[in-house]
C-alpha atoms as a PDB file:
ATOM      1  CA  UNK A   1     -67.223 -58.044 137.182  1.00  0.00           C
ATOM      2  CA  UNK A   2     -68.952 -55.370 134.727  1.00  0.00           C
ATOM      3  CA  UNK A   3     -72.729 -55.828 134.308  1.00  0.00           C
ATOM      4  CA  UNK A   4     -73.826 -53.122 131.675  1.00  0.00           C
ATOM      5  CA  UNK A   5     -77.577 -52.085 131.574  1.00  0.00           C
ATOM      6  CA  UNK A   6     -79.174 -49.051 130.255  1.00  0.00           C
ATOM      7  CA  UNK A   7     -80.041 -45.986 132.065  1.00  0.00           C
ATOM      8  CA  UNK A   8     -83.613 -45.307 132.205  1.00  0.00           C
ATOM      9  CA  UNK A   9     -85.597 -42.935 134.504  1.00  0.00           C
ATOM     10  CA  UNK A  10     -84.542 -41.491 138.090  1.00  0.00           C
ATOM     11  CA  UNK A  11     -86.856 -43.917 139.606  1.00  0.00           C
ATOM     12  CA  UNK A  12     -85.075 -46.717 138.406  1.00  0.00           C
ATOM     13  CA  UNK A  13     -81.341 -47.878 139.395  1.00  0.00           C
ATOM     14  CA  UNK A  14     -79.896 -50.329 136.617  1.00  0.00           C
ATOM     15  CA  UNK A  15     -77.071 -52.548 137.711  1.00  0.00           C
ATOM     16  CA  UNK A  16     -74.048 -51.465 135.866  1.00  0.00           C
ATOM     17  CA  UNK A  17     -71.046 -53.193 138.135  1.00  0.00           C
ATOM     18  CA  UNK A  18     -70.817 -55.995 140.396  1.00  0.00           C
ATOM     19  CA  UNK A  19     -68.499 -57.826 143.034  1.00  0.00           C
ATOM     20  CA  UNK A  20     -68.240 -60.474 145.780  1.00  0.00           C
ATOM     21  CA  UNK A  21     -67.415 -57.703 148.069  1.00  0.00           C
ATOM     22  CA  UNK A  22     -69.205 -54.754 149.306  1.00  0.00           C
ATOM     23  CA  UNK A  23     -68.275 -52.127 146.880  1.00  0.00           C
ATOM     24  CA  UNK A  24     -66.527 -48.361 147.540  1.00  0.00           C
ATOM     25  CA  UNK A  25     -64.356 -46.008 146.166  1.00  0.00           C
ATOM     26  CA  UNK A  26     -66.307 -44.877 142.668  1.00  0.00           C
ATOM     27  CA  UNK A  27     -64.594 -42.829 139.997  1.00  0.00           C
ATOM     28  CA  UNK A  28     -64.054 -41.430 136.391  1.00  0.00           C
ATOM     29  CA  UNK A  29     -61.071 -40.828 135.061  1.00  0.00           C
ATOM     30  CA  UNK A  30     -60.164 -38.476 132.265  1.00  0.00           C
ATOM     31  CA  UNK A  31     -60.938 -40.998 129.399  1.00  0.00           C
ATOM     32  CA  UNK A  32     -64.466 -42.254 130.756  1.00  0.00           C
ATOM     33  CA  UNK A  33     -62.814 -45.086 132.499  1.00  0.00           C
ATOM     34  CA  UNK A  34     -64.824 -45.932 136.105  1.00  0.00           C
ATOM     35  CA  UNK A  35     -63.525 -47.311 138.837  1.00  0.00           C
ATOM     36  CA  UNK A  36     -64.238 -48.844 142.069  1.00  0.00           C
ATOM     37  CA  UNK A  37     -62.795 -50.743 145.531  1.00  0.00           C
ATOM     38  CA  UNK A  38     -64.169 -53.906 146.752  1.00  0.00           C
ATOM     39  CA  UNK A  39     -62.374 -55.478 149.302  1.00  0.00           C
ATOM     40  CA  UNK A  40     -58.645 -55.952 148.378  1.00  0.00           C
ATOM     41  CA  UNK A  41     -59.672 -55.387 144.700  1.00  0.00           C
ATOM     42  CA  UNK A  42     -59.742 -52.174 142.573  1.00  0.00           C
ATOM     43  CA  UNK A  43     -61.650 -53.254 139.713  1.00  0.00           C
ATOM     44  CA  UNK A  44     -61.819 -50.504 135.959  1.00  0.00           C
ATOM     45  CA  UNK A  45     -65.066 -50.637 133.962  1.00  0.00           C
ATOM     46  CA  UNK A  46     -64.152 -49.471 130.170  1.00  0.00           C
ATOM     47  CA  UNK A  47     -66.566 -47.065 128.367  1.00  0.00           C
ATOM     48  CA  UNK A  48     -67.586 -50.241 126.342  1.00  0.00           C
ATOM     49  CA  UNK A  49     -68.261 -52.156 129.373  1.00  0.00           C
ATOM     50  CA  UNK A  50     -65.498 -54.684 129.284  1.00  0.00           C
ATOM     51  CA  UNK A  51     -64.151 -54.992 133.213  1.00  0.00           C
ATOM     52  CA  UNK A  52     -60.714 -56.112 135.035  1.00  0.00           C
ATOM     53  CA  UNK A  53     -58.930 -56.060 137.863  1.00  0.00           C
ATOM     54  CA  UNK A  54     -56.866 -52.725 137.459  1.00  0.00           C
ATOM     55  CA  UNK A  55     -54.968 -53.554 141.078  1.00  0.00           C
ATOM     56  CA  UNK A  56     -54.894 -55.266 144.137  1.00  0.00           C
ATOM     57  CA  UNK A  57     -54.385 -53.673 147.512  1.00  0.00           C
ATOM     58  CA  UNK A  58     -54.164 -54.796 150.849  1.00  0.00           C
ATOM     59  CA  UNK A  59     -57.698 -53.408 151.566  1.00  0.00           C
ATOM     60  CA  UNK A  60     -58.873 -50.208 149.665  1.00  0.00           C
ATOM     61  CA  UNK A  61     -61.867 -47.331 150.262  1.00  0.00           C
ATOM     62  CA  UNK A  62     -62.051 -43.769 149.035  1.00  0.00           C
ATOM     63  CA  UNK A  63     -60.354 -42.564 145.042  1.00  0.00           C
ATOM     64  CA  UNK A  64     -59.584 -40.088 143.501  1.00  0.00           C
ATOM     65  CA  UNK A  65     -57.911 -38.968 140.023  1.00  0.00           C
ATOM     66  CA  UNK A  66     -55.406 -36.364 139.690  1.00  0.00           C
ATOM     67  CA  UNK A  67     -54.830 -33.661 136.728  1.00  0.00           C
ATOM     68  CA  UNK A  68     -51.614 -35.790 135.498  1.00  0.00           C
ATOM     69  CA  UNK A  69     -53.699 -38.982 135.644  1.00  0.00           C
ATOM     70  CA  UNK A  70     -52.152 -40.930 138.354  1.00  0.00           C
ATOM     71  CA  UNK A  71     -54.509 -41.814 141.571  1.00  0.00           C
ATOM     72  CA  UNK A  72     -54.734 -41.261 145.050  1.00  0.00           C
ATOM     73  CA  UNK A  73     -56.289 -44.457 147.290  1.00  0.00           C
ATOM     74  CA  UNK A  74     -56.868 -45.021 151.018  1.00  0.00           C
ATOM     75  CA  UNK A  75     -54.887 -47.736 151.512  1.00  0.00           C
ATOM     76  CA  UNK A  76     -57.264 -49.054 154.979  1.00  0.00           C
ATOM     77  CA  UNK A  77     -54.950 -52.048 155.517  1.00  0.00           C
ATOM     78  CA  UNK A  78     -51.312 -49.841 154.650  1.00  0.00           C
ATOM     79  CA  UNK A  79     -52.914 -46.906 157.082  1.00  0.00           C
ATOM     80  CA  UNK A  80     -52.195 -44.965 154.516  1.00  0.00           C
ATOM     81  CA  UNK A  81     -52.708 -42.950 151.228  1.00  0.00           C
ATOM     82  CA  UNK A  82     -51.058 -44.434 148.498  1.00  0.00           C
ATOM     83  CA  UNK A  83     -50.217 -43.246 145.217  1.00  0.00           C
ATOM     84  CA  UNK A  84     -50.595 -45.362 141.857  1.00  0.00           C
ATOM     85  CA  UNK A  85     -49.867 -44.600 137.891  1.00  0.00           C
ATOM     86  CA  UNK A  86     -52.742 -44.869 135.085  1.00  0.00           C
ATOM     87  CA  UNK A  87     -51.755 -48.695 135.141  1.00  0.00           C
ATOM     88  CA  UNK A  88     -52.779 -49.544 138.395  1.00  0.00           C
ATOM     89  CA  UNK A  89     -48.901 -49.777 139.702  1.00  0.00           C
ATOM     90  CA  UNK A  90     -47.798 -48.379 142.869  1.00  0.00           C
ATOM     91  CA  UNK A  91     -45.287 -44.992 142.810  1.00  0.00           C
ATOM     92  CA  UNK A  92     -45.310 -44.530 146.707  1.00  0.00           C
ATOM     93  CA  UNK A  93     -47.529 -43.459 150.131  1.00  0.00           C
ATOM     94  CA  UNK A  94     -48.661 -40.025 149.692  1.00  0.00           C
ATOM     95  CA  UNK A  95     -49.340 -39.977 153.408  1.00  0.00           C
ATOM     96  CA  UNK A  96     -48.809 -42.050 156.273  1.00  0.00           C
ATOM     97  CA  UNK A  97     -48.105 -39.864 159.237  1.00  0.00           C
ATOM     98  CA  UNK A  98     -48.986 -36.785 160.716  1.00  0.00           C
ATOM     99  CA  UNK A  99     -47.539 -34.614 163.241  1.00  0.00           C
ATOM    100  CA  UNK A 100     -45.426 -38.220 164.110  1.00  0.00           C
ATOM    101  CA  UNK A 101     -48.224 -40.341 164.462  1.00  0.00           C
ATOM    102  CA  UNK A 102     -49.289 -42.850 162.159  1.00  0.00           C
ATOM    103  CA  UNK A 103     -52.099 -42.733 160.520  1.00  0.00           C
ATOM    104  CA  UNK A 104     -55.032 -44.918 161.665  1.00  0.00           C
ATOM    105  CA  UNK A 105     -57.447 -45.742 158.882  1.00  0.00           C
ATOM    106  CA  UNK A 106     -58.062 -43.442 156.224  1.00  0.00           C
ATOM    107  CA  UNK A 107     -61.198 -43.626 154.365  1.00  0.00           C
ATOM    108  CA  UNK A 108     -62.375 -40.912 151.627  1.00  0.00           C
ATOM    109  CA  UNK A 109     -60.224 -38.373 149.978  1.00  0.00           C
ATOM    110  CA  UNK A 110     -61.651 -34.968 148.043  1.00  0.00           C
ATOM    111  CA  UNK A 111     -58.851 -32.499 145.978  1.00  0.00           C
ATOM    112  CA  UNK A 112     -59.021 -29.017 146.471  1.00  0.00           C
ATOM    113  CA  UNK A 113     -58.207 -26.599 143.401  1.00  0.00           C
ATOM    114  CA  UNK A 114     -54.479 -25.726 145.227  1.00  0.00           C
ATOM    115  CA  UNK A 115     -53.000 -29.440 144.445  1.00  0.00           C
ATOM    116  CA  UNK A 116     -53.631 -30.697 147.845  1.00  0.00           C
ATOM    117  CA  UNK A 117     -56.409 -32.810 149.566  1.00  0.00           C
ATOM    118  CA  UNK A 118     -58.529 -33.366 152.549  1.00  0.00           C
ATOM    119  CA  UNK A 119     -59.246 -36.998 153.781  1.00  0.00           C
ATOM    120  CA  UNK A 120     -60.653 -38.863 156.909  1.00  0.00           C
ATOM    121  CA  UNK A 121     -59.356 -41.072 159.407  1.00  0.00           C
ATOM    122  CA  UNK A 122     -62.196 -42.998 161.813  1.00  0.00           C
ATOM    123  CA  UNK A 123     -59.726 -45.291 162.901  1.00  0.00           C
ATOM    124  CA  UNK A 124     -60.984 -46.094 166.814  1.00  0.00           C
ATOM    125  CA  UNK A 125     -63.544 -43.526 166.535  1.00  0.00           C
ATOM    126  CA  UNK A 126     -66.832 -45.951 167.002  1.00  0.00           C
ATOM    127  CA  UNK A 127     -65.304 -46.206 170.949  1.00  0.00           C
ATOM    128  CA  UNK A 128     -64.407 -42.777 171.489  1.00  0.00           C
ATOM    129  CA  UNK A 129     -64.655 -39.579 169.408  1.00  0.00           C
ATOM    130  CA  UNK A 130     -60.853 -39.500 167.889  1.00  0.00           C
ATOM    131  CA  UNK A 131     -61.741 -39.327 164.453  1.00  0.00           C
ATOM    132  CA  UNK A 132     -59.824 -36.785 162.213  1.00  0.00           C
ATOM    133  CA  UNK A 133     -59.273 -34.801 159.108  1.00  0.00           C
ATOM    134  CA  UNK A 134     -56.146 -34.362 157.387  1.00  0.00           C
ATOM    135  CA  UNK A 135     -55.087 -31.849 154.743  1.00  0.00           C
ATOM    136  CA  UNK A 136     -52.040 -32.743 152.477  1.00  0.00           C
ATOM    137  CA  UNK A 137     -50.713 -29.668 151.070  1.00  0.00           C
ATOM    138  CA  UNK A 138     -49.211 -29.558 147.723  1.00  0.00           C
ATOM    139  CA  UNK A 139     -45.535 -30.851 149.368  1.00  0.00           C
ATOM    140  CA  UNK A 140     -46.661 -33.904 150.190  1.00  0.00           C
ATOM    141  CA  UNK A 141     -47.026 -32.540 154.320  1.00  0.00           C
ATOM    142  CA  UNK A 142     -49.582 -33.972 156.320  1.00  0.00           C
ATOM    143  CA  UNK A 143     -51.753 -31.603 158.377  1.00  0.00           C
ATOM    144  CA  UNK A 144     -54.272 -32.220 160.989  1.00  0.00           C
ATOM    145  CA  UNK A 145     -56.994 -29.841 160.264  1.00  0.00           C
ATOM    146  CA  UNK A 146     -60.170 -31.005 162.693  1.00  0.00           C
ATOM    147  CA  UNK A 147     -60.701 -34.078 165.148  1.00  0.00           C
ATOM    148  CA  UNK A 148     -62.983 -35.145 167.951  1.00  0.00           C
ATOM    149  CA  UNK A 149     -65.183 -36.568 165.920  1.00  0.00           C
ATOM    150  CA  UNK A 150     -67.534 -40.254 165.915  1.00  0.00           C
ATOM    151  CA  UNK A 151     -66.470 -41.824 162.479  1.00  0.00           C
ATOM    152  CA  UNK A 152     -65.905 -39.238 160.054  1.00  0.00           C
ATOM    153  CA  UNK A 153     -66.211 -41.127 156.324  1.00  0.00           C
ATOM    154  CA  UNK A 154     -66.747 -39.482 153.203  1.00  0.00           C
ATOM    155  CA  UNK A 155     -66.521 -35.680 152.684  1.00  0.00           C
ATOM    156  CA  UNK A 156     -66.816 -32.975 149.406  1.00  0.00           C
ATOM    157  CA  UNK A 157     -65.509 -29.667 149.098  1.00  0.00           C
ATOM    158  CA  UNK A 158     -68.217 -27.089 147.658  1.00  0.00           C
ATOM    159  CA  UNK A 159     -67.684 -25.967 143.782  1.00  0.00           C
ATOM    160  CA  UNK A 160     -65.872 -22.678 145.442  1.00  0.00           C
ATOM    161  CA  UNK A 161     -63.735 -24.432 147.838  1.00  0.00           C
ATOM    162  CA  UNK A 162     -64.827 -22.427 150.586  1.00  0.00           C
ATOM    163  CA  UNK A 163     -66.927 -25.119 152.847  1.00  0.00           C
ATOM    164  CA  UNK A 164     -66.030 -28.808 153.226  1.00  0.00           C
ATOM    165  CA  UNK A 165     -68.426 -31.245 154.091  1.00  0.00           C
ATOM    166  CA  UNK A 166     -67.947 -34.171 155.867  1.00  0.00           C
ATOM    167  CA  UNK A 167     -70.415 -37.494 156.980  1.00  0.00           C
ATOM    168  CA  UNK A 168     -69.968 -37.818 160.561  1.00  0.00           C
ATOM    169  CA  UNK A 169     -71.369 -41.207 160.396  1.00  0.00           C
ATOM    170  CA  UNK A 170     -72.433 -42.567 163.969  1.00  0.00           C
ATOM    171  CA  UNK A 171     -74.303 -39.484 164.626  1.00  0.00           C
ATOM    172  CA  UNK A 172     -75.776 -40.089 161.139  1.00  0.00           C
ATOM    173  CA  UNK A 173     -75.195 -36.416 160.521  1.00  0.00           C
ATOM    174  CA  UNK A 174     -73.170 -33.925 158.165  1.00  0.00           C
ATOM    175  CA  UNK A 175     -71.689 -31.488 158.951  1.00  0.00           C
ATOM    176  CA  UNK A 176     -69.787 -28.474 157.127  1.00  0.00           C
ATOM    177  CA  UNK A 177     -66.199 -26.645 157.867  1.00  0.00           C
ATOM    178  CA  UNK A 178     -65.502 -23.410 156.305  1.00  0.00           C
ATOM    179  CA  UNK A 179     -62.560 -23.285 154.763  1.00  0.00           C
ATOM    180  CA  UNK A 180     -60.510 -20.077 156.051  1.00  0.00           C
ATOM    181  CA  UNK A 181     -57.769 -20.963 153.858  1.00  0.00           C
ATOM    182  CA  UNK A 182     -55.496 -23.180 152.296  1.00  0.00           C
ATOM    183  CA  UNK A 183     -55.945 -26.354 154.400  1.00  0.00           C
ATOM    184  CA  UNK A 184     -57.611 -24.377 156.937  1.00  0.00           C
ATOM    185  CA  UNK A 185     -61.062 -25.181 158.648  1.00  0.00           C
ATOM    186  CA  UNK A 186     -63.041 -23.262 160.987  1.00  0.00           C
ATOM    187  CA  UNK A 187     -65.514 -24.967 163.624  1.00  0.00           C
ATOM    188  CA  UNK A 188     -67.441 -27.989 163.077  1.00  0.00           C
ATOM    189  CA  UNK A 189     -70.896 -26.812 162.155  1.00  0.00           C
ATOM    190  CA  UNK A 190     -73.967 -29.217 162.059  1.00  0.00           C
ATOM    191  CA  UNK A 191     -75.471 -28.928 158.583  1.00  0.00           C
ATOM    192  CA  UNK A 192     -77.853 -31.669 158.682  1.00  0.00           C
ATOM    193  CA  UNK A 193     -79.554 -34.386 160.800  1.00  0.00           C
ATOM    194  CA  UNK A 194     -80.078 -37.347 158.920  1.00  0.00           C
ATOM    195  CA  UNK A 195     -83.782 -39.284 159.268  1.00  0.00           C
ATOM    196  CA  UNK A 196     -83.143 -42.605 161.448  1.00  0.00           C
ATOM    197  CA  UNK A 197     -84.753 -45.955 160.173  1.00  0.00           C
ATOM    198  CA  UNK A 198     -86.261 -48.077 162.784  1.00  0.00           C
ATOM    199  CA  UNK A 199     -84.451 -51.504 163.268  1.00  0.00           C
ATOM    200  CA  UNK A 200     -81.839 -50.373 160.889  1.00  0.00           C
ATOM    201  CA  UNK A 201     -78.527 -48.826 161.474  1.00  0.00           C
ATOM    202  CA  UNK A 202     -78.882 -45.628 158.944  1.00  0.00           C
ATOM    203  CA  UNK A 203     -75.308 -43.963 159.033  1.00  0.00           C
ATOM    204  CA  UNK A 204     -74.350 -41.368 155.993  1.00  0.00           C
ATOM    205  CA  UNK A 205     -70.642 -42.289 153.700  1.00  0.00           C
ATOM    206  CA  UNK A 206     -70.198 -40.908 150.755  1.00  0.00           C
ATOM    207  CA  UNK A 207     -71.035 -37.683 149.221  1.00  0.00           C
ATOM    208  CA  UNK A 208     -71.580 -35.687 145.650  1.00  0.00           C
ATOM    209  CA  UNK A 209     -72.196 -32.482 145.007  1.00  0.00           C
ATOM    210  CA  UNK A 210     -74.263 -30.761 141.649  1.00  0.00           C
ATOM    211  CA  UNK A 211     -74.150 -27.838 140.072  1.00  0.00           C
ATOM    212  CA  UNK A 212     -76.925 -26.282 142.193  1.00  0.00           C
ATOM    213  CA  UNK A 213     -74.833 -27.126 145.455  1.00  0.00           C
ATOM    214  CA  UNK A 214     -77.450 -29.425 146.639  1.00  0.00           C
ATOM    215  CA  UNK A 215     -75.562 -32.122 148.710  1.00  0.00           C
ATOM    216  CA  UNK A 216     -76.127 -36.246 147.804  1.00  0.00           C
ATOM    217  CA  UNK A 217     -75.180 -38.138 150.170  1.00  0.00           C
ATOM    218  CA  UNK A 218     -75.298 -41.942 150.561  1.00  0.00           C
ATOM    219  CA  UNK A 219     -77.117 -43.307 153.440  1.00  0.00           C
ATOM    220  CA  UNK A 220     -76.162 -46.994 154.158  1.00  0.00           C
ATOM    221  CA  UNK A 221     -78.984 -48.971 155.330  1.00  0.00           C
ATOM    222  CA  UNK A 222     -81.722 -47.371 153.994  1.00  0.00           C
ATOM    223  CA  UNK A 223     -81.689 -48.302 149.976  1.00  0.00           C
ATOM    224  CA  UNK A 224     -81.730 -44.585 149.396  1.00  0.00           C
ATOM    225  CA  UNK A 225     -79.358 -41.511 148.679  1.00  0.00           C
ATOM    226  CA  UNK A 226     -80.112 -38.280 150.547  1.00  0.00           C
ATOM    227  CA  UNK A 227     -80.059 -34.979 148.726  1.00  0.00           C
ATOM    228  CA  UNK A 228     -79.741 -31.965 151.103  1.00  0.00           C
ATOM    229  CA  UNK A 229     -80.351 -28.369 149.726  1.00  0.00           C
ATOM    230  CA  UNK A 230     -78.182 -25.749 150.180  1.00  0.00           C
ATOM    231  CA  UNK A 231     -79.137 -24.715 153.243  1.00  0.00           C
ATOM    232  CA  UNK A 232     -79.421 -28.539 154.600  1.00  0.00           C
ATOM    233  CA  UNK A 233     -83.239 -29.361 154.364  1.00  0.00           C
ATOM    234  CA  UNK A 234     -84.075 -32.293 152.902  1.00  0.00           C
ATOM    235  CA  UNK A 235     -84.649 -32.340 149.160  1.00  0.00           C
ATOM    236  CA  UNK A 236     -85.212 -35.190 147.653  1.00  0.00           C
ATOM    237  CA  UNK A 237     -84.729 -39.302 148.423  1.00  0.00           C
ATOM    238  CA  UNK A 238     -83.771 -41.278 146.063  1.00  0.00           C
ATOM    239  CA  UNK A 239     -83.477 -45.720 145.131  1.00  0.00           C
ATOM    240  CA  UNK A 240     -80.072 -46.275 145.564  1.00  0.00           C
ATOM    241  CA  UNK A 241     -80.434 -50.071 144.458  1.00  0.00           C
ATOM    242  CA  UNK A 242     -77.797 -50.996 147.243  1.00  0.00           C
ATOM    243  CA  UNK A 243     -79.512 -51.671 150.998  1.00  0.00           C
ATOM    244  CA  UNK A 244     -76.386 -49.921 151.921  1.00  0.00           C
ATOM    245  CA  UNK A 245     -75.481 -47.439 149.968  1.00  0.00           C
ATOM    246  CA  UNK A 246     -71.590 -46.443 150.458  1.00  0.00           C
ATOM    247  CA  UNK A 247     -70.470 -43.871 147.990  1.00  0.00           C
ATOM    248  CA  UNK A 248     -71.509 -42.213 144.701  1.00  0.00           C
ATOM    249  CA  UNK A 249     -70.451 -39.910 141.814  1.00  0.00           C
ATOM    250  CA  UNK A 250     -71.519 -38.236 139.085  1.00  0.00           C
ATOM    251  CA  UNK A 251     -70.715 -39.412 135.413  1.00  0.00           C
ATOM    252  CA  UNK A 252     -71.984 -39.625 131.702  1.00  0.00           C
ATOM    253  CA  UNK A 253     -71.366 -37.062 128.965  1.00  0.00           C
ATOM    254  CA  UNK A 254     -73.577 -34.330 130.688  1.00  0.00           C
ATOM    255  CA  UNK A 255     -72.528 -35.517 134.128  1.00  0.00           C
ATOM    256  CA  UNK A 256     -76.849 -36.809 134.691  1.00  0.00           C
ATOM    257  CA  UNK A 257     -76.095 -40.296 135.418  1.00  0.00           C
ATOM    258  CA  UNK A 258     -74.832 -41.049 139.535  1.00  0.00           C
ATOM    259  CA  UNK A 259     -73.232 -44.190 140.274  1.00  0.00           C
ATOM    260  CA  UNK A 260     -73.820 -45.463 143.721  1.00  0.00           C
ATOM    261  CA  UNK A 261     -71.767 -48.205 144.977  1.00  0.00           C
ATOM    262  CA  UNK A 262     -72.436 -49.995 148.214  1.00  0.00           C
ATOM    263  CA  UNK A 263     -73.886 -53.968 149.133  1.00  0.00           C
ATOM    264  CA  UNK A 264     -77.186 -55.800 148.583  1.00  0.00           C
ATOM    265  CA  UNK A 265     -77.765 -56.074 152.183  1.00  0.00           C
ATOM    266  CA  UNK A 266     -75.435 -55.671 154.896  1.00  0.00           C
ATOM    267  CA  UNK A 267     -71.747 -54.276 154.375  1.00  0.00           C
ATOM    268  CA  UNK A 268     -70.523 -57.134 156.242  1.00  0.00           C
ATOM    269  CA  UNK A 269     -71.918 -60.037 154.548  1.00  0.00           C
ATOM    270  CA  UNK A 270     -73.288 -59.918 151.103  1.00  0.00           C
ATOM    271  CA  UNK A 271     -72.005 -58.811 147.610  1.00  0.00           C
ATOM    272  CA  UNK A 272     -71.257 -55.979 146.207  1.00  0.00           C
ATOM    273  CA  UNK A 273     -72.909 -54.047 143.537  1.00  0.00           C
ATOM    274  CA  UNK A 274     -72.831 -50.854 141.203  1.00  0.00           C
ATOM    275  CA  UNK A 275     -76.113 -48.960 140.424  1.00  0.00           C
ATOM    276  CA  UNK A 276     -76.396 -46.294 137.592  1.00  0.00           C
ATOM    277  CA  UNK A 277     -79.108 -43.579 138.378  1.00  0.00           C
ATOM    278  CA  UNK A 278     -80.542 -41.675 135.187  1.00  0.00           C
ATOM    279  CA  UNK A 279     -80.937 -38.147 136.168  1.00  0.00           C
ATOM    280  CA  UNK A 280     -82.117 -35.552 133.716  1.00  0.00           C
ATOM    281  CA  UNK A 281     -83.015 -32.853 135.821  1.00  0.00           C
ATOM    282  CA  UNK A 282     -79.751 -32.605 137.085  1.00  0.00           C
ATOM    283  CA  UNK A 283     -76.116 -31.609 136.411  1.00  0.00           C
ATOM    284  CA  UNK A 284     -73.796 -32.999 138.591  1.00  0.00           C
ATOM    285  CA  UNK A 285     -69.712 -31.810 139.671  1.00  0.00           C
ATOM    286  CA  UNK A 286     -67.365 -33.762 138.908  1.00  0.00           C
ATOM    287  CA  UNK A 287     -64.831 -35.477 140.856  1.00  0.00           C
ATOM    288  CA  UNK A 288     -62.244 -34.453 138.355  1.00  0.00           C
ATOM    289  CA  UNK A 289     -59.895 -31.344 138.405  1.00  0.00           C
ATOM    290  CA  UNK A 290     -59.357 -29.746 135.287  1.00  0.00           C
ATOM    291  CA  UNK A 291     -56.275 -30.537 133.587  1.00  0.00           C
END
């Protein structure tokens, strides 16, 4: 699966990963192991670039790590957020329901600092504007914390915890909650409009963050990552190597180097690949929570 290459400038994405399937889902875990979905497949990419299958789901997006080293998944095909050990073995659903209802189609997962988590659900929501986010507090209860939206996909909390962002993809737009409190969100606010690409269907996923709270955010059918100041004017564009781009995070020793999974052309149709993005000027956050 692993293709190693060597990072060079930010102007040029090296291939580092690939699949058969369009790729999601990238992480680091505690011991510089990465990670990343591709269709039913969760495949780990040692530090020394040796590659296997780690586990196989029934249709997995959006990863994270946790302090203790086990992982959170969306689970797409179990409707559900399911919880694995370092080994890639299942311990049990961290979420399936909420409020009674089952959960639709969860997609991309961020940890706050109080040992709970947000995550999305755009199950339905390219029809009608049902789309949700959930906060699972540190109990293991489900809350519903905003909906009404059109596809809601990947989403960051800021370094402070106080604003969560979230890709509201079909209106290929983010937008930004405050957060009032623990798993608490005030109104939807629009933080950025995202350019359009004519005869192409842009739509934002997947988001970073660095240490300068400027906003990445992966912008599938464009080739390109989007990086949104603080105060959501565009930045910066940069290669993403993937014609759609799905997800990204930071990694390396001084957290410079963003990996940026996504597809060589269409999602639906061709393979799956992993780009590594040199950036020197930069310091990104990582995904992990201290231990």
């Amino acid at each position: 699966m692993a293709l190693a290459g060597t990072a060079q400038d930010s102007q040029a994405p090296v291939e580092f990963a690939r699949s058969e399937e369009f790729s999601e889902g990238p992480v680091f875990d505690y011991e510089g192991n990465f990670f990343f979905t591709h269709g039913r497949l969760v495949t780990r990419v040692a530090p020394n670039g040796s590659s296997a299958v780690w586990a196989a789901t029934s249709g997995a997006n959006g990863h994270k790590i946790l302090p203790d080293g086990n992982h959170l998944l969306c689970v797409t095909g179990d409707r559900a957020i399911v919880l694995f050990d370092p080994t890639g073995k299942v311990i049990r659903p961290a979420s399936t329901e909420c409020d009674g209802a089952p959960l639709r189609a969860p997609n991309d997962l961020t940890l706050d600092q109080h040992g709970g988590f947000y995550f999305t659900d755009p199950g339905g929501s390219r029809d009608k504007p049902i789309g949700t986010v959930h906060y699972v507090d540190s109990s293991g209860v489900t809350h519903l914390v905003a909906s009404g939206m059109w596809v809601p996909n990947g989403l960051v909390l800021s370094q402070d915890g106080r604003t969560l962002f979230v890709a509201e993809t079909l209106p290929n737009r983010v937008v930004k909650f405050a957060v009032d409190g623990q798993g608490k969100l005030g109104a939807l606010e629009e933080f950025a409009q995202l350019p359009f690409r004519e005869g192409h269907q842009p739509e934002p996923d997947g988001m970073a963050l660095d240490t300068n709270g400027n906003l990445y955010v992966a912008h599938l059918g464009t080739s390109t990552v989007k990086v949104l100041a603080p105060d959501g004017s565009p930045l910066r564009t940069l290669p993403a190597g993937n014609y759609d781009a799905s997800n990204l995070v930071f990694g390396g020793t001084d957290l410079n180097e963003l990996y940026i999974t996504g597809s060589t052309g269409h999602r639906s149709n061709t393979p799956g690949r992993v780009y590594r993005l040199n950036l020197a000027d930069v310091t990104g956050v990582s995904s992990l929570r201290p231990r």
